[in-house]
N, C-alpha and C. Protein backbone atom coordinates (compact mmCIF):
# COMPACT_ATOMS: atom_id res chain seq x y z
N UNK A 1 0.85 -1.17 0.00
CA UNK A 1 0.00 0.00 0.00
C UNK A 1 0.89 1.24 0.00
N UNK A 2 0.74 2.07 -0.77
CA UNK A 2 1.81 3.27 -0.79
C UNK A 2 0.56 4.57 0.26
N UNK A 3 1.49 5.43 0.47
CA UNK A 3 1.24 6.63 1.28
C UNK A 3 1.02 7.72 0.43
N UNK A 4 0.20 8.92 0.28
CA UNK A 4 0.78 10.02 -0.25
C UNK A 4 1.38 10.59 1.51
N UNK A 5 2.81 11.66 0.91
CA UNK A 5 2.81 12.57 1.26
C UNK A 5 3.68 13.83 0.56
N UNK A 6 3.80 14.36 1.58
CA UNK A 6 4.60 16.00 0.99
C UNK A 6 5.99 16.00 1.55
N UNK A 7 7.38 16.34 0.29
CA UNK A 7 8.47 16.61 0.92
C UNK A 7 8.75 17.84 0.66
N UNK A 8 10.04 18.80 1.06
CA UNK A 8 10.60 20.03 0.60
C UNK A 8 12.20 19.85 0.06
N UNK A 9 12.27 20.27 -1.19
CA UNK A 9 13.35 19.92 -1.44
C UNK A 9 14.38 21.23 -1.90
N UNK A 10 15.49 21.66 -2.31
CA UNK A 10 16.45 22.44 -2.98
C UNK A 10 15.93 22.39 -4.34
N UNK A 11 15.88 23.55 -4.65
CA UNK A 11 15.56 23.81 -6.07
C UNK A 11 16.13 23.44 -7.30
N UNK A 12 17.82 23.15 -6.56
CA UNK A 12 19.18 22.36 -7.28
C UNK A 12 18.24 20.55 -7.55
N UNK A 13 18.42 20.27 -6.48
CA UNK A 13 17.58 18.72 -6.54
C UNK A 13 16.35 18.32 -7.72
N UNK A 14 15.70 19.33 -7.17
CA UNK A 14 14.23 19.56 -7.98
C UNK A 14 14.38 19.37 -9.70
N UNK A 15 15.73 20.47 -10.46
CA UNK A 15 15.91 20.79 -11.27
C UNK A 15 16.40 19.34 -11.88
N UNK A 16 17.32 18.65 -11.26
CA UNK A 16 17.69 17.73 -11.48
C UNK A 16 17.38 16.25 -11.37
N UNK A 17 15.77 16.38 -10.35
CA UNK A 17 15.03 15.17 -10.79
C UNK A 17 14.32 15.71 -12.02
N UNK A 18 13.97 16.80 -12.33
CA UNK A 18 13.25 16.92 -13.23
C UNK A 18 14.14 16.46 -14.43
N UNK A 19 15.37 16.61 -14.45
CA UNK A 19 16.21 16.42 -16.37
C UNK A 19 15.80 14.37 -15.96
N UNK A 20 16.30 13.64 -14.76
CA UNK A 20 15.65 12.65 -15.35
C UNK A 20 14.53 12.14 -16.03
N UNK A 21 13.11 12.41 -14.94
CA UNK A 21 11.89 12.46 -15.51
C UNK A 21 11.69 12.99 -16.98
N UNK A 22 12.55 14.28 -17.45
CA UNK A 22 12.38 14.37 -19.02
C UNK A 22 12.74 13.07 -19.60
N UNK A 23 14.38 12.54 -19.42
CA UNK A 23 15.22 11.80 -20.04
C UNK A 23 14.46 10.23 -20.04
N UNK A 24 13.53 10.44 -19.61
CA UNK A 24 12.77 9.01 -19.37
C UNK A 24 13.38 7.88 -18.32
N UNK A 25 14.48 8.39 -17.40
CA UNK A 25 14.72 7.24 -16.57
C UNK A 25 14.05 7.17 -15.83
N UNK A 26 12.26 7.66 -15.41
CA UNK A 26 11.65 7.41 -14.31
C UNK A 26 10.12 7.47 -14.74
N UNK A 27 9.48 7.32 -14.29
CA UNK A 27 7.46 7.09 -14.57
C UNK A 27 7.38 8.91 -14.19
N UNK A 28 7.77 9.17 -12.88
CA UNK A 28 7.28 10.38 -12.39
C UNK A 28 8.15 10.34 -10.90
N UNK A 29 7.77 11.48 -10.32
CA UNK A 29 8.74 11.91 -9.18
C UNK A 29 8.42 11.27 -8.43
N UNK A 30 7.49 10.24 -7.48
CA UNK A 30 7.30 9.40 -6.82
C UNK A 30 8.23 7.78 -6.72
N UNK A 31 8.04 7.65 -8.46
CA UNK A 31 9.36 6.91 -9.03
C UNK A 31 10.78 7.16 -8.07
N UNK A 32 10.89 7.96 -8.68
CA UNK A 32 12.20 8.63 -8.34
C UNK A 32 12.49 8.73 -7.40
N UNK A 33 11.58 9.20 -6.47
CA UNK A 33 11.98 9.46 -4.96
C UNK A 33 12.30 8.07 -4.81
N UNK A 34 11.29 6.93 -4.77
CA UNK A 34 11.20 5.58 -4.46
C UNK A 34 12.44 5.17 -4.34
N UNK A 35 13.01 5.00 -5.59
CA UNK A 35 13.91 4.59 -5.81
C UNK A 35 15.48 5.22 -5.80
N UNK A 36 15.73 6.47 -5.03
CA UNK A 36 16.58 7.40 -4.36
C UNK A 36 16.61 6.44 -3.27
N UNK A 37 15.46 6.84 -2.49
CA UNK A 37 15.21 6.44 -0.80
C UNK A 37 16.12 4.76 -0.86
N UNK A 38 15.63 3.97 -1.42
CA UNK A 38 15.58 2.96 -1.30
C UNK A 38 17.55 2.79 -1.89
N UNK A 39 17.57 2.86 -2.92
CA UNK A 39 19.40 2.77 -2.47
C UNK A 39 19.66 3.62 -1.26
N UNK A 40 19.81 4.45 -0.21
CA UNK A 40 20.02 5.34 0.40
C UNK A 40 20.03 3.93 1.44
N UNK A 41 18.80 3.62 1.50
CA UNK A 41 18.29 3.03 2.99
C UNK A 41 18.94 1.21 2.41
N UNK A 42 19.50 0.78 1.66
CA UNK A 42 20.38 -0.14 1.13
C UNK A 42 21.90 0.03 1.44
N UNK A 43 22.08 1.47 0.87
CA UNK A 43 23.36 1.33 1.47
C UNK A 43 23.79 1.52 2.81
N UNK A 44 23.03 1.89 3.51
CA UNK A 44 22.97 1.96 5.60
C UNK A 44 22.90 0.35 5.84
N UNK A 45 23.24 -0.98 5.28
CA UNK A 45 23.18 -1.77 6.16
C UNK A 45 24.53 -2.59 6.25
């Protein structure tokens, strides 16, 4: 079951999930986050 919620991010960040989402490496920013978070919380073990 997924969650919505709301993050705040750097406008640097922003700019630069957005050139993926153009470039087609992602569905949409939820994508993306997903799959940020998730190497992040992969590489902590």
């Amino acid at each position: 079951m997924k969650i919505q919620t709301t993050i705040t991010v750097e406008k640097e960040i922003l700019l630069k999930m957005m050139d993926k989402l153009r470039d087609g490496s992602f569905r949409n920013k939820s994508h993306l986050f997903e799959y940020a978070v998730r190497k992040f919380l992969d590489g902590e073990k």
